[in-house]
Protein backbone atom coordinates (compact mmCIF):
# COMPACT_ATOMS: atom_id res chain seq x y z
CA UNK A 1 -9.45 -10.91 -8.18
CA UNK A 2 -6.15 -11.68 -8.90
CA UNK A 3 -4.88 -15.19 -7.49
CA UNK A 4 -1.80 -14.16 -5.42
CA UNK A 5 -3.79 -10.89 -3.81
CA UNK A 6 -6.94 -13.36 -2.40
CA UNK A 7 -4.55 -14.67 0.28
CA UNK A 8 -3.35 -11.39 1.71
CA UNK A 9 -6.72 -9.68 1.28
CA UNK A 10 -8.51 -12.71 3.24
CA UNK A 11 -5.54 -12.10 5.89
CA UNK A 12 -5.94 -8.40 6.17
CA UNK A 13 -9.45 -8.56 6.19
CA UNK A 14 -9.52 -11.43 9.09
CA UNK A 15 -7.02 -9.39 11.10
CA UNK A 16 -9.01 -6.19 10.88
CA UNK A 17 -11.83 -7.41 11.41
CA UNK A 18 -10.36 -8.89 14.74
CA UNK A 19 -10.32 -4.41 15.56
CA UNK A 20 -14.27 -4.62 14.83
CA UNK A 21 -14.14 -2.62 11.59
CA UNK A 22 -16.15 -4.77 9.27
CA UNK A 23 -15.87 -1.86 6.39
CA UNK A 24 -12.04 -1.77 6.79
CA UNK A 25 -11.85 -3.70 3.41
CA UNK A 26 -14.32 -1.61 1.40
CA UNK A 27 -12.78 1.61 2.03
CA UNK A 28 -9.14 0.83 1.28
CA UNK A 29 -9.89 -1.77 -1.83
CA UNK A 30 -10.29 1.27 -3.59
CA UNK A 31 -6.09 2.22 -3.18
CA UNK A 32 -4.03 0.19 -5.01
CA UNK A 33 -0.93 1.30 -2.66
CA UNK A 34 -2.41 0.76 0.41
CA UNK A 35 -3.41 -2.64 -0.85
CA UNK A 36 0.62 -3.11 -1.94
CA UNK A 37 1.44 -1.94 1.19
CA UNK A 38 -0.50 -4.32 3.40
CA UNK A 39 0.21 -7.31 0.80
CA UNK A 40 4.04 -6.57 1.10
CA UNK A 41 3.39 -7.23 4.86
CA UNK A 42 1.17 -8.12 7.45
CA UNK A 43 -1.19 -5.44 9.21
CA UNK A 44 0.47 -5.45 12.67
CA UNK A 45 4.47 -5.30 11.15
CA UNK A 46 3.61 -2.73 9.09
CA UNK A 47 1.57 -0.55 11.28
CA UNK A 48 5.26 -1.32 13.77
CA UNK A 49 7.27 0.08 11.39
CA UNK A 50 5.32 2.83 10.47
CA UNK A 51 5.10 3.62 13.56
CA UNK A 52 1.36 3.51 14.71
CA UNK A 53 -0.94 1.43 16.21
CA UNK A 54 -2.55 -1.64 13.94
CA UNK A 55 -6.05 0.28 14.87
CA UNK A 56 -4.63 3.26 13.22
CA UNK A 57 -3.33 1.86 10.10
CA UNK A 58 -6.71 0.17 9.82
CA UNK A 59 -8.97 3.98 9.81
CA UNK A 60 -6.17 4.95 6.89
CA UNK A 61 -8.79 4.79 3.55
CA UNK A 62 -5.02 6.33 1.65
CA UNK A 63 -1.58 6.51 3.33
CA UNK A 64 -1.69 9.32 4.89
CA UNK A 65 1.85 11.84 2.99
CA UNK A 66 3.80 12.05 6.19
CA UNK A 67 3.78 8.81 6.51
CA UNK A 68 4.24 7.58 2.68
CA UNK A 69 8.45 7.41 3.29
CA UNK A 70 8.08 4.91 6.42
CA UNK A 71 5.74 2.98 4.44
CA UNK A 72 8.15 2.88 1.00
CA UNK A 73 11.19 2.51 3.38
CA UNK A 74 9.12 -0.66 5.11
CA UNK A 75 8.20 -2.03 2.02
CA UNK A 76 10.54 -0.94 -0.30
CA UNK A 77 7.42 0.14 -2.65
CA UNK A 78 8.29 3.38 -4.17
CA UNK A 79 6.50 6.19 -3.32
CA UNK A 80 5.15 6.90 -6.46
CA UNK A 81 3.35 3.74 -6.81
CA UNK A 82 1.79 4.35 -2.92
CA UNK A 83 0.57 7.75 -3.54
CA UNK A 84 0.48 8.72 -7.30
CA UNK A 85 -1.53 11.65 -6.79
CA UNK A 86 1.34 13.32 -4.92
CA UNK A 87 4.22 12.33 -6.32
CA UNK A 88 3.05 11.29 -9.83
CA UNK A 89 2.44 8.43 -11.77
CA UNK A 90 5.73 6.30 -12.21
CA UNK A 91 7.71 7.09 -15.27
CA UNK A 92 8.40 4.55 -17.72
CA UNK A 93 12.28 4.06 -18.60
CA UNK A 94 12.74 5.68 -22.20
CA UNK A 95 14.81 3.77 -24.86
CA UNK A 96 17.51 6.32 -26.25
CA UNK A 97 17.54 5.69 -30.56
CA UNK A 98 20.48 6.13 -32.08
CA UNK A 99 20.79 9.45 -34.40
CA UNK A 100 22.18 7.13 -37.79
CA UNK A 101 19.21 5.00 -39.00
């Protein structure tokens, strides 16, 4: 697991599990955006600026699209990273070549 996502998983995990859903972390370890998401911020600010309640955010297995702009505007993760399926994968910048070789 990578080094700097331990912490905030261990801190998500504690604080959910504080709501008494001990498979919290199983479902959503599976979305890399919702994982983002929640290590760009604790569980209780970002369910505040979403807009929801912290037991609400924690039954979200994906963020759910109506919600994906409060989330990105929260975190400042783009959207396409939080839901690729929706909005596609991120395009990569392309390098323009000049016509004379």
């Amino acid at each position: 697991m990578h080094r700097q996502l331990k912490p905030a998983i261990t801190r998500w995990l504690t604080q959910a599990s504080a709501y008494g859903l001990s498979t919290f972390m199983a479902k959503v370890r599976e979305d890399a955006g919702l994982v983002a998401a929640l290590k760009a911020m604790p569980l209780s600010e970002l369910a505040r600026a979403v807009g929801v309640r912290p037991q609400s955010l924690c039954k979200w297995v994906r963020i759910p699209p109506g919600r994906v702009s409060a989330v990105e505007a929260a975190t400042g993760i783009p959207r396409e990273y939080l839901r690729p399926d929706i909005f596609g994968a991120p395009r990569p910048k392309r390098i323009r070549q000049s016509a004379h070789v």
